[in-house]
C-alpha atoms as a PDB file:
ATOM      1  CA  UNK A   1     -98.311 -22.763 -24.842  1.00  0.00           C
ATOM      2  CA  UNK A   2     -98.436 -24.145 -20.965  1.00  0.00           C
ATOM      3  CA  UNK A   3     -94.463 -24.371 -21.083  1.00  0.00           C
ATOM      4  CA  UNK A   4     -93.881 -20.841 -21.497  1.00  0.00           C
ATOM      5  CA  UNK A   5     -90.786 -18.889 -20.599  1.00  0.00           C
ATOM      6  CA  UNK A   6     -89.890 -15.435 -19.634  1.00  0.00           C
ATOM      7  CA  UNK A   7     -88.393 -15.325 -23.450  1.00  0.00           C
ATOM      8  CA  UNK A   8     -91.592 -15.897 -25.038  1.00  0.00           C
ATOM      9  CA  UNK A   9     -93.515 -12.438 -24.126  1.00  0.00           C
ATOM     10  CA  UNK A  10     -93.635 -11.013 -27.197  1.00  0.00           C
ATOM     11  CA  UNK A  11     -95.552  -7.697 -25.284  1.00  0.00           C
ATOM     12  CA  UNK A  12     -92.961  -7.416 -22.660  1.00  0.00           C
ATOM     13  CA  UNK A  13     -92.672  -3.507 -23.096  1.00  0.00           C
ATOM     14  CA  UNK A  14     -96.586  -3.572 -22.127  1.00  0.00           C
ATOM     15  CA  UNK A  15     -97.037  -6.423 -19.437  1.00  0.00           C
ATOM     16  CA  UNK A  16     -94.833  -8.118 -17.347  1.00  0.00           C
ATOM     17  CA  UNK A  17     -93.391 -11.687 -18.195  1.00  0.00           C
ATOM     18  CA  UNK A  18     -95.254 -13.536 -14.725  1.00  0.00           C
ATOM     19  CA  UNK A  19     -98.209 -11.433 -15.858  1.00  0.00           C
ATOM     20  CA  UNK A  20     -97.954 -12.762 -19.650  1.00  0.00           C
ATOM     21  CA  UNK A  21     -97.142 -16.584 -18.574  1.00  0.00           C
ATOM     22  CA  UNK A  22    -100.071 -16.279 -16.326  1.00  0.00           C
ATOM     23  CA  UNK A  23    -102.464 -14.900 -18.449  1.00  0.00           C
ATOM     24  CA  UNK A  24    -101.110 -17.209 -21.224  1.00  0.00           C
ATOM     25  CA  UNK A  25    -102.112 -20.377 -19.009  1.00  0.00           C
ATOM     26  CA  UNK A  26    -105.400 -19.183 -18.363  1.00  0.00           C
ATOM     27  CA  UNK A  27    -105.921 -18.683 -22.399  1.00  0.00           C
ATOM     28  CA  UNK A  28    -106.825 -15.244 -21.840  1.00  0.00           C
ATOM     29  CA  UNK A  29    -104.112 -13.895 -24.315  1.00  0.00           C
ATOM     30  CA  UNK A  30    -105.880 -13.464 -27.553  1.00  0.00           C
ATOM     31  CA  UNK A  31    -102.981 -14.353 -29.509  1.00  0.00           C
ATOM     32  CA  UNK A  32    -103.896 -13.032 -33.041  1.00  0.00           C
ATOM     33  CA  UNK A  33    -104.432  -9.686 -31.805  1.00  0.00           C
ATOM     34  CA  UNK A  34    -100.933 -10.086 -30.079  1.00  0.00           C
ATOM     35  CA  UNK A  35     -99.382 -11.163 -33.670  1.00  0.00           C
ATOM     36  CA  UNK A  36    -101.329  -7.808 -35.417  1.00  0.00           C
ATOM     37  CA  UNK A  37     -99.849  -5.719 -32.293  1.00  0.00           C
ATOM     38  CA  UNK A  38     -96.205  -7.599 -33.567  1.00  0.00           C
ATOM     39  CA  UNK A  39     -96.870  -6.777 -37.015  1.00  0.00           C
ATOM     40  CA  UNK A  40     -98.036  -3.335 -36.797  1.00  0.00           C
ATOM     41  CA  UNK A  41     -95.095  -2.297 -34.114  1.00  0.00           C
ATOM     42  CA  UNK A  42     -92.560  -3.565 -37.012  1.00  0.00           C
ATOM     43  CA  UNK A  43     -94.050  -1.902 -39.572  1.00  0.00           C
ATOM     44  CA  UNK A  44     -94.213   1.235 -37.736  1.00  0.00           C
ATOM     45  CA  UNK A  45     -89.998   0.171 -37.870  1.00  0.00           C
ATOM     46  CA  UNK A  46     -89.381  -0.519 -41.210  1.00  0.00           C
ATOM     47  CA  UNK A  47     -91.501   2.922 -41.974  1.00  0.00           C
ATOM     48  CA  UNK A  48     -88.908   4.783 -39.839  1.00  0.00           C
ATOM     49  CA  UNK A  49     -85.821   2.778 -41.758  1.00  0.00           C
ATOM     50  CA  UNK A  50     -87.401   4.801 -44.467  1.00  0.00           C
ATOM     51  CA  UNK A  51     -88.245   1.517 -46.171  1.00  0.00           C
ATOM     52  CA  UNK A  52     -91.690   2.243 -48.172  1.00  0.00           C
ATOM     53  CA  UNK A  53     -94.951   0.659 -47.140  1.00  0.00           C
ATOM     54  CA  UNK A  54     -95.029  -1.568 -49.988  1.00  0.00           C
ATOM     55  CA  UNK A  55     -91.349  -2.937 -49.173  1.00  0.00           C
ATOM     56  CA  UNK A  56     -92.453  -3.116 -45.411  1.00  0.00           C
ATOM     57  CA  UNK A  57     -95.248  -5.238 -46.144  1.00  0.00           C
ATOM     58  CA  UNK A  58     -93.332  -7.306 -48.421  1.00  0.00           C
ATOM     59  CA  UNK A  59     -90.747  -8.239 -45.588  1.00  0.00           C
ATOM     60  CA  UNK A  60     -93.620  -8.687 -42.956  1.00  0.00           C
ATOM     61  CA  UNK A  61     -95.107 -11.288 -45.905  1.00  0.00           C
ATOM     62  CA  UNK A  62     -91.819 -13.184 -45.592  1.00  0.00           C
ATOM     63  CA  UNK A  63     -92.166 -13.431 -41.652  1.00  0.00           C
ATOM     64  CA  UNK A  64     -95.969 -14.066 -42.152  1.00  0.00           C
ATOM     65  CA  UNK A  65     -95.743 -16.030 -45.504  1.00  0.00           C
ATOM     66  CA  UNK A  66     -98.915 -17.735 -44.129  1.00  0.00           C
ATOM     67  CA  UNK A  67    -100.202 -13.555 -44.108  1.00  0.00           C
ATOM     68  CA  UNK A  68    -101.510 -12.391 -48.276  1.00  0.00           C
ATOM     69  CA  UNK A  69    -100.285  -9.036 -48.377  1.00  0.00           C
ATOM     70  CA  UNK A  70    -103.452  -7.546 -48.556  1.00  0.00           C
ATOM     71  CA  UNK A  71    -104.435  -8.932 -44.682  1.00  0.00           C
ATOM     72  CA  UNK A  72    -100.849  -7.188 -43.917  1.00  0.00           C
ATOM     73  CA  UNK A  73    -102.248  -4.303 -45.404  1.00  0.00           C
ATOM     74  CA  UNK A  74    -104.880  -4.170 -43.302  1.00  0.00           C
ATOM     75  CA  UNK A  75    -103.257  -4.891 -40.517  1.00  0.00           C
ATOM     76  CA  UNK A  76    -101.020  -2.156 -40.385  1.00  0.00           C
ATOM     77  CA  UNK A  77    -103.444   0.834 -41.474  1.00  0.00           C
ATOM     78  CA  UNK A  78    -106.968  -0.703 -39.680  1.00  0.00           C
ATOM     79  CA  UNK A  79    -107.365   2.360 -37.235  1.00  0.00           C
ATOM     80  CA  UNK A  80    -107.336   0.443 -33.438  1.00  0.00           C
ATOM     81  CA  UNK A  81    -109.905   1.017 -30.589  1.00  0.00           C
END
C-alpha cells in the first residue's frame, strides 16, 4: 500500500490524507481495525435507512463476502474501547 493516494483514506473524516499516507508507509495503520471502523460506520447507515439489522448485515456480507455473517455480527455490536 506504498503507492497510496489522497483517494484511498478511508478515515478521512478522522485523520488527514498526508497524515493517513504517512502513517500507511510506516505500517502503523492497523488495517483490520480500519475495515471494522468501515463496517460498523455503514451499518450505523443502513440502521438509519431503517433497513433492519439482519438486512444490514446481509448487504455488508455482499461487500465483505470474504466476512460470515456472524463476524459482521460481531463487528457491528462488539462494544469499542
Amino acid at each position: 500500500m506504498e503507492n497510496l493516494n489522497h483517494s484511498n483514506n478511508p478515515i478521512a473524516e478522522l485523520i488527514s490524507d498526508d497524515l493517513y499516507s504517512l502513517l500507511t508507509s510506516r505500517g502503523l495503520i492497523d488495517e483490520k481495525s480500519v475495515r471494522d471502523y468501515i463496517i460498523r460506520k455503514k451499518f450505523k447507515d443502513l440502521r438509519t435507512q431503517k433497513i433492519s439489522a439482519s438486512n444490514a448485515i446481509e448487504a455488508l456480507r455482499e461487500e465483505y463476502p470474504y466476512l460470515q455473517f456472524d463476524t459482521i455480527r460481531k463487528i457491528v455490536y462488539q462494544p469499542r474501547n
